[in-house]
Protein backbone atom coordinates (compact mmCIF):
# COMPACT_ATOMS: atom_id res chain seq x y z
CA UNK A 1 -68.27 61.11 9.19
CA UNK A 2 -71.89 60.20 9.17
CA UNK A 3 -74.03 59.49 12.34
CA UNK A 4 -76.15 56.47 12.42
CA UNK A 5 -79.58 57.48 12.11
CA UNK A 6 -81.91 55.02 14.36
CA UNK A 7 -85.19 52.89 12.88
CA UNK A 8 -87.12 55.24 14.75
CA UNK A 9 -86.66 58.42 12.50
CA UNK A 10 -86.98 56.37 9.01
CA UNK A 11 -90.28 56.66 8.11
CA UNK A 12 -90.14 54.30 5.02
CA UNK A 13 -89.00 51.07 7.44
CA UNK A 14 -91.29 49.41 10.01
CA UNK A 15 -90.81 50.55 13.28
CA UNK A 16 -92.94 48.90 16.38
CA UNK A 17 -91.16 52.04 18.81
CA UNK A 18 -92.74 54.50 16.79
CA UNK A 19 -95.78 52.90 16.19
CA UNK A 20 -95.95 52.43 20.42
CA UNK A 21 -94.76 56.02 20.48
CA UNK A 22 -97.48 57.61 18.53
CA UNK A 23 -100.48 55.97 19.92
CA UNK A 24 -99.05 56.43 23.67
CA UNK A 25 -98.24 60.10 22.57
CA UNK A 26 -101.55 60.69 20.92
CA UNK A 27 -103.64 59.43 23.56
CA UNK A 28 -101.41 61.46 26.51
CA UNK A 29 -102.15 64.93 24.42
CA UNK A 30 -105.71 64.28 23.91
CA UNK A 31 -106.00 63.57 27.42
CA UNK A 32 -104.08 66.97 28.09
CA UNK A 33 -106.61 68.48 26.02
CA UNK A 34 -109.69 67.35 27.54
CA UNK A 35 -108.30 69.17 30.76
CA UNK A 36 -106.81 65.83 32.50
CA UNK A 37 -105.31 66.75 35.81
CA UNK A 38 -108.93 68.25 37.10
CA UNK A 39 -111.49 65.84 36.17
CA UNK A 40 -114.29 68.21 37.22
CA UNK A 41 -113.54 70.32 34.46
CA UNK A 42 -113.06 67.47 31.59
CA UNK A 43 -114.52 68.72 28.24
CA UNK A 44 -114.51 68.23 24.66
CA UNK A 45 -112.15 69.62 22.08
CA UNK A 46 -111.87 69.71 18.92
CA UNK A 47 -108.03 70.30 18.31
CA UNK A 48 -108.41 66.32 20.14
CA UNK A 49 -108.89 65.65 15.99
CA UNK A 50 -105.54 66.28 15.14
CA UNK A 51 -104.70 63.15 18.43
CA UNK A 52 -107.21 61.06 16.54
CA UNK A 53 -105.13 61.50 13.34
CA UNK A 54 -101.96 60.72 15.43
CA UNK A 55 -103.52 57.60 16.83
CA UNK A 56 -104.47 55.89 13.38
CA UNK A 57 -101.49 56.85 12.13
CA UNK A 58 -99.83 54.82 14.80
CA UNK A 59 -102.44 52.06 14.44
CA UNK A 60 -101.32 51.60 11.28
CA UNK A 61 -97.78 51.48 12.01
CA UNK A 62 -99.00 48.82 14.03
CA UNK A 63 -100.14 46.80 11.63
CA UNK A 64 -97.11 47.53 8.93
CA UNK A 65 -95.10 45.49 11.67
CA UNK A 66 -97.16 42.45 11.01
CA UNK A 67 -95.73 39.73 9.46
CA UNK A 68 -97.10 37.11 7.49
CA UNK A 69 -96.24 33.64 9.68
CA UNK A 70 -97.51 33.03 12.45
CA UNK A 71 -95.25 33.37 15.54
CA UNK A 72 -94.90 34.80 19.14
CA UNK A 73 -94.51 38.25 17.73
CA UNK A 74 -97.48 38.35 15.52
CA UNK A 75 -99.33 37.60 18.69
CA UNK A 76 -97.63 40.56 20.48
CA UNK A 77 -98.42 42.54 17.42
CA UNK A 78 -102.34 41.50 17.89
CA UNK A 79 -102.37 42.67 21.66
CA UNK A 80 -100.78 46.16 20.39
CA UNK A 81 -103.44 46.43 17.89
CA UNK A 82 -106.15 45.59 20.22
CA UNK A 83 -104.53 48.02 22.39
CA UNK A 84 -104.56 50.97 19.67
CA UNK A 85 -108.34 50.17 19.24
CA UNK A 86 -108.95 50.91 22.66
CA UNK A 87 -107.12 54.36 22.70
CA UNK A 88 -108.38 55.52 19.38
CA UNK A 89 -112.23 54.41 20.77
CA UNK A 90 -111.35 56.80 24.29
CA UNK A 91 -110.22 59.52 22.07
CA UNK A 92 -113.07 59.61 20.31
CA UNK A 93 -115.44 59.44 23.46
CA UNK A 94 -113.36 62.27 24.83
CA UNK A 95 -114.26 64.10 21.20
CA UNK A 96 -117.73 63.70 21.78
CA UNK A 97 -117.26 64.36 25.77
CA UNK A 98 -119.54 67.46 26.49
């Protein structure tokens, strides 16, 4: 008997949970790694890098859920990709962070 395997874990097919997934996920351990939970002690890291990666990897997944008509979900898929932008452009300020 064969389990079902979900969309989630098939890299090859579009997937908008793991697209949300990585960008949420990158931008929660580059926080971590800036030293979140004391913001007195915030710094720079460069191991934050490897969260960049993450995040433009699920940018792009973003955009591989895009289709081509125009409809209620392409507009969703805009506000996701708008939202990726901004948490790729406050990982990289938290790079740079001194």
């Amino acid at each position: 008997m064969e389990l079902p395997h979900p969309q989630v874990f098939r890299i090859r097919r579009k997937s908008i949970v793991r697209a949300i997934a990585l960008s949420l996920g990158a931008f929660m351990v580059s926080l971590r790694l800036a030293g979140f939970p004391h913001i007195e002690d915030l710094h720079g890291s460069r191991w934050q890098i490897l969260a960049l990666a993450m995040g433009v990897w699920g940018m792009a997944e973003t955009a591989r859920c895009m289709g081509r008509h125009w409809n209620l979900y392409h507009a969703g898929i805009l506000l996701l990709l708008y939202a990726d932008l901004m948490i790729l452009a406050m990982i990289a300020f938290l790079v740079v962070y001194p």
